[in-house]
Protein backbone atom coordinates (compact mmCIF):
# COMPACT_ATOMS: atom_id res chain seq x y z
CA UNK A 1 82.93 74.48 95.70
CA UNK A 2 84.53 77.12 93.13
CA UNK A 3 83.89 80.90 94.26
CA UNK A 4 85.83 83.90 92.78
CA UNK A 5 86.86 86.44 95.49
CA UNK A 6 88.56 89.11 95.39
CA UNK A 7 92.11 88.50 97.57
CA UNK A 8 94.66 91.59 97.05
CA UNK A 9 97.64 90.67 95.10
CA UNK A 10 99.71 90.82 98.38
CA UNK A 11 98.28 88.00 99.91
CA UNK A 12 98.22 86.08 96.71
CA UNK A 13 101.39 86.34 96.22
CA UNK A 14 102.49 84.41 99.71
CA UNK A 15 99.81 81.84 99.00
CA UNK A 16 101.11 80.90 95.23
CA UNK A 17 104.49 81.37 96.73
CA UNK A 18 103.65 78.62 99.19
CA UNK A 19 102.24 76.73 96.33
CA UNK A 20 104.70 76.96 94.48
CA UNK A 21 107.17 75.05 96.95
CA UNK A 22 104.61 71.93 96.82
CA UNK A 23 102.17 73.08 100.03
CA UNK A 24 99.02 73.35 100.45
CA UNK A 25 97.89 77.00 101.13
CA UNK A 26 94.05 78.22 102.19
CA UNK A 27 93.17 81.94 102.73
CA UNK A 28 91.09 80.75 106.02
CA UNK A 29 89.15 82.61 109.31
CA UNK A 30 87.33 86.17 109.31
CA UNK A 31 88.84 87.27 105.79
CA UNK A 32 87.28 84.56 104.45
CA UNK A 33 84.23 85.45 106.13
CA UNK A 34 84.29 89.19 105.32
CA UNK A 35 84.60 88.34 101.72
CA UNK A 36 81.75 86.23 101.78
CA UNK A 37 79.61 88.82 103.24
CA UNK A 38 81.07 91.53 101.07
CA UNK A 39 83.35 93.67 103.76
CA UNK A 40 86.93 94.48 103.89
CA UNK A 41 88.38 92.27 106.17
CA UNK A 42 91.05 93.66 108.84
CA UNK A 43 93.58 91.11 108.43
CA UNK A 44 94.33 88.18 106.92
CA UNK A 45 95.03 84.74 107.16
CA UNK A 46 96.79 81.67 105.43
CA UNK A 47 96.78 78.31 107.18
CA UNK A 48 99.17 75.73 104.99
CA UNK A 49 100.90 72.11 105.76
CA UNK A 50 104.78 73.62 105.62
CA UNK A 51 106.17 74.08 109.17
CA UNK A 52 107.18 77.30 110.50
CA UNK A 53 110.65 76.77 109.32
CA UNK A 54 109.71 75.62 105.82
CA UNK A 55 107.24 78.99 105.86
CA UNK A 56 110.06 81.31 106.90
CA UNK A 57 112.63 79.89 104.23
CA UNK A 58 110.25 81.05 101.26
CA UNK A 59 110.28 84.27 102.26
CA UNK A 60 112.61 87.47 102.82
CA UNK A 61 111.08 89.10 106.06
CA UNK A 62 109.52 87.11 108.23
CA UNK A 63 109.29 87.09 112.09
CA UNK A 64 108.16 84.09 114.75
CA UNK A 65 107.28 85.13 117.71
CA UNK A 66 104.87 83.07 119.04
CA UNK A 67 104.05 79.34 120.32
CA UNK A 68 101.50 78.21 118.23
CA UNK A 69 103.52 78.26 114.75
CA UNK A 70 102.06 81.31 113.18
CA UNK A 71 104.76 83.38 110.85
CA UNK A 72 104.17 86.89 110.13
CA UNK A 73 105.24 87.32 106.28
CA UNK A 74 106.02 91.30 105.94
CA UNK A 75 105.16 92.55 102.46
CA UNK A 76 106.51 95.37 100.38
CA UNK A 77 102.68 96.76 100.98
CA UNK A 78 101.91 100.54 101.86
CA UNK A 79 98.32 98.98 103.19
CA UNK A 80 98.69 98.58 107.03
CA UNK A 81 96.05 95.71 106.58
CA UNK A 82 98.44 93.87 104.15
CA UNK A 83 101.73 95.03 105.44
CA UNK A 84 101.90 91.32 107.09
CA UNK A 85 100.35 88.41 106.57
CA UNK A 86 99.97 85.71 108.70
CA UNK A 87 100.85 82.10 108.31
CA UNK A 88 99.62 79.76 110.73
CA UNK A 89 100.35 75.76 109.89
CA UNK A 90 97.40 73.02 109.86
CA UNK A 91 97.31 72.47 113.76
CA UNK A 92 95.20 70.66 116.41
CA UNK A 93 95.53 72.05 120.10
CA UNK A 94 95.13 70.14 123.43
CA UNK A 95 92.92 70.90 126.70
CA UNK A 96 92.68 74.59 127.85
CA UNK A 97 93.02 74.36 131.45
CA UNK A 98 92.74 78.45 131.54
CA UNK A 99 89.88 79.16 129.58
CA UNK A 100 91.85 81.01 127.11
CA UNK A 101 94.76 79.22 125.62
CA UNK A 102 95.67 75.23 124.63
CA UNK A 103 97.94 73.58 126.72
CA UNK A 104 99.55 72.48 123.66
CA UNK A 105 99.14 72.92 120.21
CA UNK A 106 100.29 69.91 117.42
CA UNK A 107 101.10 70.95 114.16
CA UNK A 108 98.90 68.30 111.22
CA UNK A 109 98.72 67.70 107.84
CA UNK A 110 95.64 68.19 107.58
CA UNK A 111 92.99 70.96 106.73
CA UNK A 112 90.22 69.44 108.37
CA UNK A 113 91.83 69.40 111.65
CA UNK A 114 92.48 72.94 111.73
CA UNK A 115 88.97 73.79 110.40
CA UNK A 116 87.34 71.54 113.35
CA UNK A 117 89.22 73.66 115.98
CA UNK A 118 87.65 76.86 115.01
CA UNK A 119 85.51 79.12 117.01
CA UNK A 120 82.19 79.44 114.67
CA UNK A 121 80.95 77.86 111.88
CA UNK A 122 81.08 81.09 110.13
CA UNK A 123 84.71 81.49 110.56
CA UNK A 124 85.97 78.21 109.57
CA UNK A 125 85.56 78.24 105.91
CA UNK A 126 88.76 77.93 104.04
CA UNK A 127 89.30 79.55 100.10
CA UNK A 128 91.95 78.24 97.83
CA UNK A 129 92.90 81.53 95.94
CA UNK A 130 94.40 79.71 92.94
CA UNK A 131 91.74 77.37 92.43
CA UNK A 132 88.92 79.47 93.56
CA UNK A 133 87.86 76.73 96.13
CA UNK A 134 85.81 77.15 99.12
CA UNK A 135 86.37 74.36 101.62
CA UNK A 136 83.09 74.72 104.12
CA UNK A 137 83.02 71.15 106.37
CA UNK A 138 81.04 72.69 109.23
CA UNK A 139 77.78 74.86 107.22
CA UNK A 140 79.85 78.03 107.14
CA UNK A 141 78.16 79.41 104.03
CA UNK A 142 74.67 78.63 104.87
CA UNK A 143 74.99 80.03 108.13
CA UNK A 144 76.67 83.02 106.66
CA UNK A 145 73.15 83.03 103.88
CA UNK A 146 70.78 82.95 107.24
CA UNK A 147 72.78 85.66 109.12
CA UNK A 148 73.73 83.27 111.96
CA UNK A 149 76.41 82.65 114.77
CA UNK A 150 76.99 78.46 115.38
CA UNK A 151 80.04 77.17 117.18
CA UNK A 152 81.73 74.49 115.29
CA UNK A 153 80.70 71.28 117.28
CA UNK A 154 79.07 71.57 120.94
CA UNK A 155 79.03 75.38 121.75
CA UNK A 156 79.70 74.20 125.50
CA UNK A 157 83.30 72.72 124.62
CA UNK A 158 84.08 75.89 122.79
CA UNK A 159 83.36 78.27 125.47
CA UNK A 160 85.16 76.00 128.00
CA UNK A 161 88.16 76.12 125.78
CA UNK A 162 87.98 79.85 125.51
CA UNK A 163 85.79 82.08 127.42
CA UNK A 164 86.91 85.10 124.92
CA UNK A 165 84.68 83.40 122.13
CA UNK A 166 81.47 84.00 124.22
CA UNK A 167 82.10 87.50 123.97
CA UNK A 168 83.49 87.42 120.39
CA UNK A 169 79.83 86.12 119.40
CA UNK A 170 78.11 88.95 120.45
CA UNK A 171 80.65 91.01 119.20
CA UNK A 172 80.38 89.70 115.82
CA UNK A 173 76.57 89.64 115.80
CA UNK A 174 77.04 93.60 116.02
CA UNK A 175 79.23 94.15 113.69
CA UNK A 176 77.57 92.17 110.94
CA UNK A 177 73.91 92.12 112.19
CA UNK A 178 73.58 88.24 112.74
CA UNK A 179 71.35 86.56 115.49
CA UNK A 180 73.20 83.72 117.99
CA UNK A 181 71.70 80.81 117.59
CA UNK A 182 69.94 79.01 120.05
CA UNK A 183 72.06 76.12 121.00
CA UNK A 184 74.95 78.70 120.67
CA UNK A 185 73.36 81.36 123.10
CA UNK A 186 72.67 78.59 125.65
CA UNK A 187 75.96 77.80 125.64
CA UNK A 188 76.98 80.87 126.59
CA UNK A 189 74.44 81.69 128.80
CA UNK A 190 75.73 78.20 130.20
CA UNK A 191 79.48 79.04 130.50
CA UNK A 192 79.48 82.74 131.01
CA UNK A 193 81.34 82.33 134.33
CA UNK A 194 84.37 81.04 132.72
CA UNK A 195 84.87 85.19 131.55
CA UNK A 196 86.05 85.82 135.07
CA UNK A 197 89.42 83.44 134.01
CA UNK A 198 90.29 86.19 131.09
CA UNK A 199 92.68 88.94 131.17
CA UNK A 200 91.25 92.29 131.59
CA UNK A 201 92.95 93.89 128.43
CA UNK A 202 91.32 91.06 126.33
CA UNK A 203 87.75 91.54 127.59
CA UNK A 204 88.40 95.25 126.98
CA UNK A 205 89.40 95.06 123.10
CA UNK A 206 86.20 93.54 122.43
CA UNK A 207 84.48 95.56 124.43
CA UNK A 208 85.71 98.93 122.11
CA UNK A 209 85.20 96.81 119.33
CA UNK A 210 81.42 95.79 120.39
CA UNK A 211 80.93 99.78 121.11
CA UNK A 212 82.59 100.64 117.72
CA UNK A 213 80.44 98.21 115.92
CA UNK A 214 77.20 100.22 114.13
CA UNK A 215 74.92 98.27 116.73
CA UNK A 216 76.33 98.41 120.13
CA UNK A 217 72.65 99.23 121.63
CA UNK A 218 71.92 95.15 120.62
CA UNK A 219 74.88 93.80 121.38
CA UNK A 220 75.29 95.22 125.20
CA UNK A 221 71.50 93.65 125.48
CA UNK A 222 72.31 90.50 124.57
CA UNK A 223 75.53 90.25 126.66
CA UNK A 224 73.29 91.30 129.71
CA UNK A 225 70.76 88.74 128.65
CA UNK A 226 72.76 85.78 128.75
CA UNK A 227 74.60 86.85 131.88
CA UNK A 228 78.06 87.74 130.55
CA UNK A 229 77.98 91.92 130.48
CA UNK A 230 78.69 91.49 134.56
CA UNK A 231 81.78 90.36 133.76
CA UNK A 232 82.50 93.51 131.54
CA UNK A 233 81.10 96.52 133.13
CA UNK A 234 78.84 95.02 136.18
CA UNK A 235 77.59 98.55 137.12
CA UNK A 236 75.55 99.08 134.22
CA UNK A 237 73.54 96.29 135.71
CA UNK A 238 72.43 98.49 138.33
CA UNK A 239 70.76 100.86 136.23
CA UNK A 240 68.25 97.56 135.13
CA UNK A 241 64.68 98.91 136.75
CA UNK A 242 65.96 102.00 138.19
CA UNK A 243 63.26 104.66 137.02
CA UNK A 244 64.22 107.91 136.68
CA UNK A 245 62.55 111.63 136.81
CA UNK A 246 59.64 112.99 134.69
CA UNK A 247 62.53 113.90 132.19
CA UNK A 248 62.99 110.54 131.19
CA UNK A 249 61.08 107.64 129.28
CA UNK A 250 63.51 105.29 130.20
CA UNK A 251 65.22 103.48 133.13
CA UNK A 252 68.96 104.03 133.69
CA UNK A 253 70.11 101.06 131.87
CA UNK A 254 67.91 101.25 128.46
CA UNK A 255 68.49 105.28 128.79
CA UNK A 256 72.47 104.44 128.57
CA UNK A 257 72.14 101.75 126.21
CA UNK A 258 70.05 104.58 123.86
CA UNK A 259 72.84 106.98 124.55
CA UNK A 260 75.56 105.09 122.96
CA UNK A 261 73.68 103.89 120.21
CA UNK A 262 72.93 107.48 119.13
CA UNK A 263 76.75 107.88 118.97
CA UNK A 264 77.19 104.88 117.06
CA UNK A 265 74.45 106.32 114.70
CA UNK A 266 75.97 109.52 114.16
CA UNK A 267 79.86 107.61 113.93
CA UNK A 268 81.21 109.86 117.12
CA UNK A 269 84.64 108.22 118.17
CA UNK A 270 85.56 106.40 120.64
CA UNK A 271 85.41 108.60 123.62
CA UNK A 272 82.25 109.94 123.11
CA UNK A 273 80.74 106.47 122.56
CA UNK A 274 81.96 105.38 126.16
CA UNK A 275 80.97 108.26 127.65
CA UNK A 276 77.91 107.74 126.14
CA UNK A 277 77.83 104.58 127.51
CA UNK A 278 78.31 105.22 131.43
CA UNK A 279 77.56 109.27 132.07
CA UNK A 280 74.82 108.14 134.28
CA UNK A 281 76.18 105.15 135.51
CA UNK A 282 76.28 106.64 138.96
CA UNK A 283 72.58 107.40 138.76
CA UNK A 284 71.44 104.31 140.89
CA UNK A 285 73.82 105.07 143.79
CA UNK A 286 72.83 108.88 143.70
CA UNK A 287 68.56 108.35 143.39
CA UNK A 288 66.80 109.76 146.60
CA UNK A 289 63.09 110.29 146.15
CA UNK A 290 61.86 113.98 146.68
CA UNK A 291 58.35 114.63 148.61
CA UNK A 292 58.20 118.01 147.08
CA UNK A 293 58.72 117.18 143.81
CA UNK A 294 57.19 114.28 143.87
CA UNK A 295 59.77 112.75 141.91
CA UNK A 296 63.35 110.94 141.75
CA UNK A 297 66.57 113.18 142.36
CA UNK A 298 70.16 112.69 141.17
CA UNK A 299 71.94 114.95 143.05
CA UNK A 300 75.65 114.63 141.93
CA UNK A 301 75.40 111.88 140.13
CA UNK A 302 77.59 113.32 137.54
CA UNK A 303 80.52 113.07 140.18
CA UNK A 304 79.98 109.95 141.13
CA UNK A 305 79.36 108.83 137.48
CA UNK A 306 82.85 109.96 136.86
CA UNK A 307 84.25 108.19 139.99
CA UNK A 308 83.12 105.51 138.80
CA UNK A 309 83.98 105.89 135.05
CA UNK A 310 87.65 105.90 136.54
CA UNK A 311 87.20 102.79 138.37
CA UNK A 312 85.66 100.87 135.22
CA UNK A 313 88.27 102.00 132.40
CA UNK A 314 90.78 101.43 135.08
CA UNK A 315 90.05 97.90 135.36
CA UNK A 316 89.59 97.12 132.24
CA UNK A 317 93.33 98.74 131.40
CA UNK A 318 91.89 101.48 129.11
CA UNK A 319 94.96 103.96 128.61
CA UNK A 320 94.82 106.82 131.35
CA UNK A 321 94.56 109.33 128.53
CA UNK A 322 91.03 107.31 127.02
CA UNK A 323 90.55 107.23 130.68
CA UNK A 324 90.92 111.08 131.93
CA UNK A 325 89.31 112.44 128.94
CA UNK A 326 85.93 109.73 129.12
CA UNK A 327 85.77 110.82 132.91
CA UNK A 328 85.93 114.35 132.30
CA UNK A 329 83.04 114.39 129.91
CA UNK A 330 81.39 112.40 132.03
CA UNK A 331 81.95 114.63 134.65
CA UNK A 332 81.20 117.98 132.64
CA UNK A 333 78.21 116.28 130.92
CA UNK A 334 75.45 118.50 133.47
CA UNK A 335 77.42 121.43 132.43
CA UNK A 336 74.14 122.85 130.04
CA UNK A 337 71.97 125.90 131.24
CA UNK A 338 69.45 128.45 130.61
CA UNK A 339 71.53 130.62 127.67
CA UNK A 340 69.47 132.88 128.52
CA UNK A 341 71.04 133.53 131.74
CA UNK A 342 74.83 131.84 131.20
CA UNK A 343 77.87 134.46 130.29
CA UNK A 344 80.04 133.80 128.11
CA UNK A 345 82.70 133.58 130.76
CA UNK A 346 80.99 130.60 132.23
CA UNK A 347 80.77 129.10 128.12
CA UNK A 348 84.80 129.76 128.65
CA UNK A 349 84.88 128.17 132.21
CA UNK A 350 83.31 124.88 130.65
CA UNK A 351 85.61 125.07 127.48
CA UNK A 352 88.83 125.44 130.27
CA UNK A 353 87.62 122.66 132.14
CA UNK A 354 87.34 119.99 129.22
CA UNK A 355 89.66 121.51 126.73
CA UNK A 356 89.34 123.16 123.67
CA UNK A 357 90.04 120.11 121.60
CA UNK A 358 87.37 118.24 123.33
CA UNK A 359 84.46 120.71 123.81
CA UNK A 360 82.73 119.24 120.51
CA UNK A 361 82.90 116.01 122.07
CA UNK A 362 81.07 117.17 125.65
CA UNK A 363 78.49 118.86 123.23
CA UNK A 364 77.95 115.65 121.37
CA UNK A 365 77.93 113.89 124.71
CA UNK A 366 74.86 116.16 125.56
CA UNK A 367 73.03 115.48 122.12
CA UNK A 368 73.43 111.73 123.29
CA UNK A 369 71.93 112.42 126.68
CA UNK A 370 68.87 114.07 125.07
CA UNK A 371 68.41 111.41 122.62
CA UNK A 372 68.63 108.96 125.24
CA UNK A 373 65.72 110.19 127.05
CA UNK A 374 63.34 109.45 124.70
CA UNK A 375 62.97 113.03 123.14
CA UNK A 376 62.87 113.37 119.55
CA UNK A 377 65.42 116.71 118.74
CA UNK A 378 68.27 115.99 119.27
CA UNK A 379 69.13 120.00 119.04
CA UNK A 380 66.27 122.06 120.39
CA UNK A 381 66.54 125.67 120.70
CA UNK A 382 68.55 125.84 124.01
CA UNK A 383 71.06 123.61 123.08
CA UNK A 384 71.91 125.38 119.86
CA UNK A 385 71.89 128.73 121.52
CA UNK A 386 74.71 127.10 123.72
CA UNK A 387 77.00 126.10 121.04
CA UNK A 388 76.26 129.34 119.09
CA UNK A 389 77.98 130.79 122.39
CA UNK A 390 80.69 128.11 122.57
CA UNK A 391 81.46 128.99 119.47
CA UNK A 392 81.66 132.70 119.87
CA UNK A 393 83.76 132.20 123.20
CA UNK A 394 86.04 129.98 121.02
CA UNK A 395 86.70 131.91 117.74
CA UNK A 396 89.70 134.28 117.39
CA UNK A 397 88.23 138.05 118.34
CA UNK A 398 89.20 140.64 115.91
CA UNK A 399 91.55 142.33 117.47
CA UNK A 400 95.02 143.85 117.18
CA UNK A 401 96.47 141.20 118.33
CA UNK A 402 96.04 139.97 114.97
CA UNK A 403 98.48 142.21 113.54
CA UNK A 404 101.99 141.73 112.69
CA UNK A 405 103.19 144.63 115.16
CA UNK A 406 102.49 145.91 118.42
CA UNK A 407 103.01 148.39 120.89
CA UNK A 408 106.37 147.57 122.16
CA UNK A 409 107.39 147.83 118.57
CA UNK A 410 105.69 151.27 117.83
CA UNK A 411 108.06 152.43 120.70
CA UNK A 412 111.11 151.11 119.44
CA UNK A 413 110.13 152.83 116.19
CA UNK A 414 110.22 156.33 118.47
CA UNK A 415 106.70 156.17 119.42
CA UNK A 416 106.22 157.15 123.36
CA UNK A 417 104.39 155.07 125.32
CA UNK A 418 100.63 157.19 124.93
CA UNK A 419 97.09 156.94 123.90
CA UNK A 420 98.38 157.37 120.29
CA UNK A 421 99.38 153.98 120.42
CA UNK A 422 96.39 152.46 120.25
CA UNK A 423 95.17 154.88 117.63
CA UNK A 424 97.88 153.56 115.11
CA UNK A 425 97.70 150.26 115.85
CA UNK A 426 93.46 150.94 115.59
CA UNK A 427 94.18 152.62 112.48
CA UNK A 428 96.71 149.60 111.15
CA UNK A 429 93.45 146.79 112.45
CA UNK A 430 91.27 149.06 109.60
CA UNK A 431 93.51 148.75 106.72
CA UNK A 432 94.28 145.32 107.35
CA UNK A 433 90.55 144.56 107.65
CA UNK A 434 90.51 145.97 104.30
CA UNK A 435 93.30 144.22 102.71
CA UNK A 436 94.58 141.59 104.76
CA UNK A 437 97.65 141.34 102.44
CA UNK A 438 99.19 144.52 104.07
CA UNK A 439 99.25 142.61 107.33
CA UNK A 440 102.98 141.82 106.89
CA UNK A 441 106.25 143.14 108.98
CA UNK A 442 107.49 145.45 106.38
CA UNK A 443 104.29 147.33 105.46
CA UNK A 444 103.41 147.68 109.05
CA UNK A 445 106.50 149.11 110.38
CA UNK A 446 106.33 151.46 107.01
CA UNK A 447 103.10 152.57 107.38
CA UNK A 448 103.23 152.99 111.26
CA UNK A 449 106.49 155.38 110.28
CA UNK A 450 103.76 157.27 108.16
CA UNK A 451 100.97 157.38 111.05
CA UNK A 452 103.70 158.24 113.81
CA UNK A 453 103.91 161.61 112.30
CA UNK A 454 100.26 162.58 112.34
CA UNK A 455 98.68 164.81 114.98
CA UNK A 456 97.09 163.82 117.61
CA UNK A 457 93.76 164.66 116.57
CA UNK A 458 94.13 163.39 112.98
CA UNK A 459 95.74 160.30 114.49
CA UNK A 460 92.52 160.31 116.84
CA UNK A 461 89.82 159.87 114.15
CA UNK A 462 91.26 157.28 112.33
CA UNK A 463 92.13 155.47 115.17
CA UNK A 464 88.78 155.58 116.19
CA UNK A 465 86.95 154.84 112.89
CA UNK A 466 89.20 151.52 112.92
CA UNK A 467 88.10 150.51 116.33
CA UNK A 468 84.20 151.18 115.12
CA UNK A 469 84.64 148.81 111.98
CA UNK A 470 86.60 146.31 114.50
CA UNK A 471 83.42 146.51 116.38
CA UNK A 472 81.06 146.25 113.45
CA UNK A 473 83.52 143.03 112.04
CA UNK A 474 83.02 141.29 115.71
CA UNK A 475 79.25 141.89 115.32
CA UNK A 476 79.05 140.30 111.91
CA UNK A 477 81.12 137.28 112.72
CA UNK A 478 78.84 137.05 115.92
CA UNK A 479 75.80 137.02 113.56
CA UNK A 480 77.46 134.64 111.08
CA UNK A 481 77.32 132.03 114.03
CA UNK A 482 74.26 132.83 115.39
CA UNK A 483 72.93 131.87 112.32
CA UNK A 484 75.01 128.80 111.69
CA UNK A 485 73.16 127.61 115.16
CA UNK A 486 69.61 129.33 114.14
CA UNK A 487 69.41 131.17 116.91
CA UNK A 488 68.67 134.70 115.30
């Protein structure tokens, strides 16, 4: 079947050079795939009938690393996505006794064998770049045309082999809005104990990929469905029927589920997606009914969500620096109050606490919450008053501290140690407000020469006339942010 798509020159060039030399050379997997569907794939992939050896001999830098014949081919590319391109021979594989990997993997001359070893239907398409040929033995195309997810061959074989692909499904039905189907998603449901056999670091990368995918919300509920999210994060199981205050429209689990899709939605990284994903995951363990409310309490849940945000991301070998900063959101997440009644030293307590680099991230966090309860701002008036005053505790005061002298320079200049001091420097702050081009070494230590020799009660007034307009400069900036916020 001829179909033009569009492969980069990069990895056209390793393919005719393969050709070239008398093999056979398919573009073959998810690239194939991605074209198909019209996305940019993340890597790509050449399957061919030349051994290792014979691939590594056609080319300058190469490197094999790896059992199961696959030869990364470096290119001269500045594209990290086409810096190397894999080359993996035709290859059938033998029984996977650990759910994850063959015992033993045969090298063929044949396409068809490697395309009948492949995870989904969808991924086992293979594209001739020369000849613009599409090689699709197992439905590959159609099911890409009805937006579905098929193994290749009996969907309970392929999960045995690897467990990984069970997850992988729902991980690609997020990321490209497909359904499972039927036979596939019994199969799953079927197998999904096999999971426990993989390595924690594998479940984890599609995990982050699943909750950097623009529909995490449907993917998590289908893992939970057919019984394989326990073997990611069990815990958000426990928030399944657990009803929470007035506050709330929404059980633990769906509330959670809402919280991380609204980051998804809004394209928040990472961190804030995860702690999205389990702020209130301590919520069950923490729920004690109240006779005089009359309704649920949490009472530190936000502690123990963090506890237990630590234990998770541990587990599944998330980096400890993912790991402190998820926890600490998760942990600061309650810190909102009446703005009416907050200081701004308590708005710079918070900001201590979780960093200034990651105080836009706990704020998002909390716009996650409140969209996760079912309300429909996501930035009501209280909320924007807060970050008006985050932002005011954040921003750089005018000051003289912004000026490129100071006191224990005025005195080296002959000035004695004296209110006068902070009249000149007062007096500096005013010009400089003026004319921040002045604010350089040399005109400050000449015009401080000039000042120094004023009386005390000339020196005085414009001193104080530059701490006024300091004043009135603060005020404006303050109002500036106010209405930024629209909290006027």
């Amino acid at each position: 079947m001829e179909t033009k798509l569009a492969v980069p020159k990069e990895v056209r060039e390793v393919s005719d050079a393969l050709q070239a030399a008398g093999f056979e050379a398919y573009l073959v997997g998810g690239c194939v795939r991605d074209l198909i569907v019209g996305r940019e794939p993340k890597d790509w992939d050449i399957t061919t009938n030349a051994t290792p050896e014979k691939i590594q001999a056609l080319f300058e830098d190469t490197f094999y690393e790896n059992e199961y014949g696959t030869v990364g081919v470096v290119t001269k590319s500045d594209d990290p996505k086409l810096k190397v391109i894999e080359v993996t021979p035709y290859r059938t594989e033998g029984k996977y006794a650990d759910a994850r990997h063959p015992d033993a993997v045969h090298f063929s001359d044949s396409l068809s064998d490697d395309l009948e070893r492949r995870d989904f239907t969808i991924n086992a398409i293979a594209y001739d770049p020369a000849s613009s040929v599409l090689v699709d033995e197992h439905g590959g195309r159609e099911d890409i045309a009805s937006k579905r997810i098929k193994t290749v061959g009996n969907p309970h074989e392929r999960f045995e082999e690897d467990a990984l692909r069970m997850l992988r499904a729902v991980r690609i039905a997020a990321e490209l809005d497909f359904v499972i189907d039927a036979q596939t998603a019994e199969g799953i449901a079927a197998q999904a104990t096999q999971l426990e056999k993989i390595s924690r670091e594998r479940v984890r990368d599609e995990l982050i990929r699943i909750v950097q995918s623009p529909r995490p919300m449907q993917a998590l509920y289908i893992a939970q469905k057919l019984g394989i999210l326990k073997y990611v994060i069990p815990e958000l199981e426990e928030g399944i029927g657990c009803a929470q205050n007035q506050a709330h429209s929404f059980d633990v689990f769906e509330h959670l589920m809402r919280s991380l899709q609204h980051a998804a939605d809004k394209e928040w990284p990472l961190d804030v997606r995860i702690a999205a994903l389990l702020h209130d995951v301590g919520k069950p363990a923490t729920r004690v009914w109240s006779d005089e409310k009359k309704d649920w309490t949490f009472h530190g849940h936000d502690v123990v969500s963090a506890r237990m945000t630590k234990k998770i991301l541990n587990n599944l070998k998330f980096p400890k620096e993912t790991t402190d900063k998820v926890a600490t959101l998760v942990r600061t997440h309650m810190f909102f109050s009446d703005p009416e009644v907050v200081t701004l030293s308590a708005v710079r307590r918070v900001i201590a606490r979780v960093g200034r680099d990651n105080i836009n991230d706990l704020l998002n966090l909390r716009v996650c919450d409140r969209i996760g309860t079912g309300r429909p701002k996501a930035h009501p008036f209280r909320l924007r008053k807060y970050m008006s005053m985050v932002d005011e505790a954040m921003r750089d005061p005018v000051s003289v501290g912004m000026l490129k002298i100071d006191g224990t320079k005025l005195i080296e200049l002959g000035e004695k140690p004296s209110p006068r001091i902070g009249w000149i420097l007062h007096a500096l702050l005013e010009e400089v407000l003026d004319d921040p081009a002045k604010n350089t070494h040399e005109y400050m230590e000449k015009r401080a020469g000039e000042l120094m020799k004023l009386d005390d009660k000339e020196l005085r007034l414009l001193g104080e006339a530059g701490k006024d307009r300091r004043e009135e400069e603060d005020a404006a900036a303050i109002e500036e942010l106010r209405k930024k916020h629209h909290v006027n």
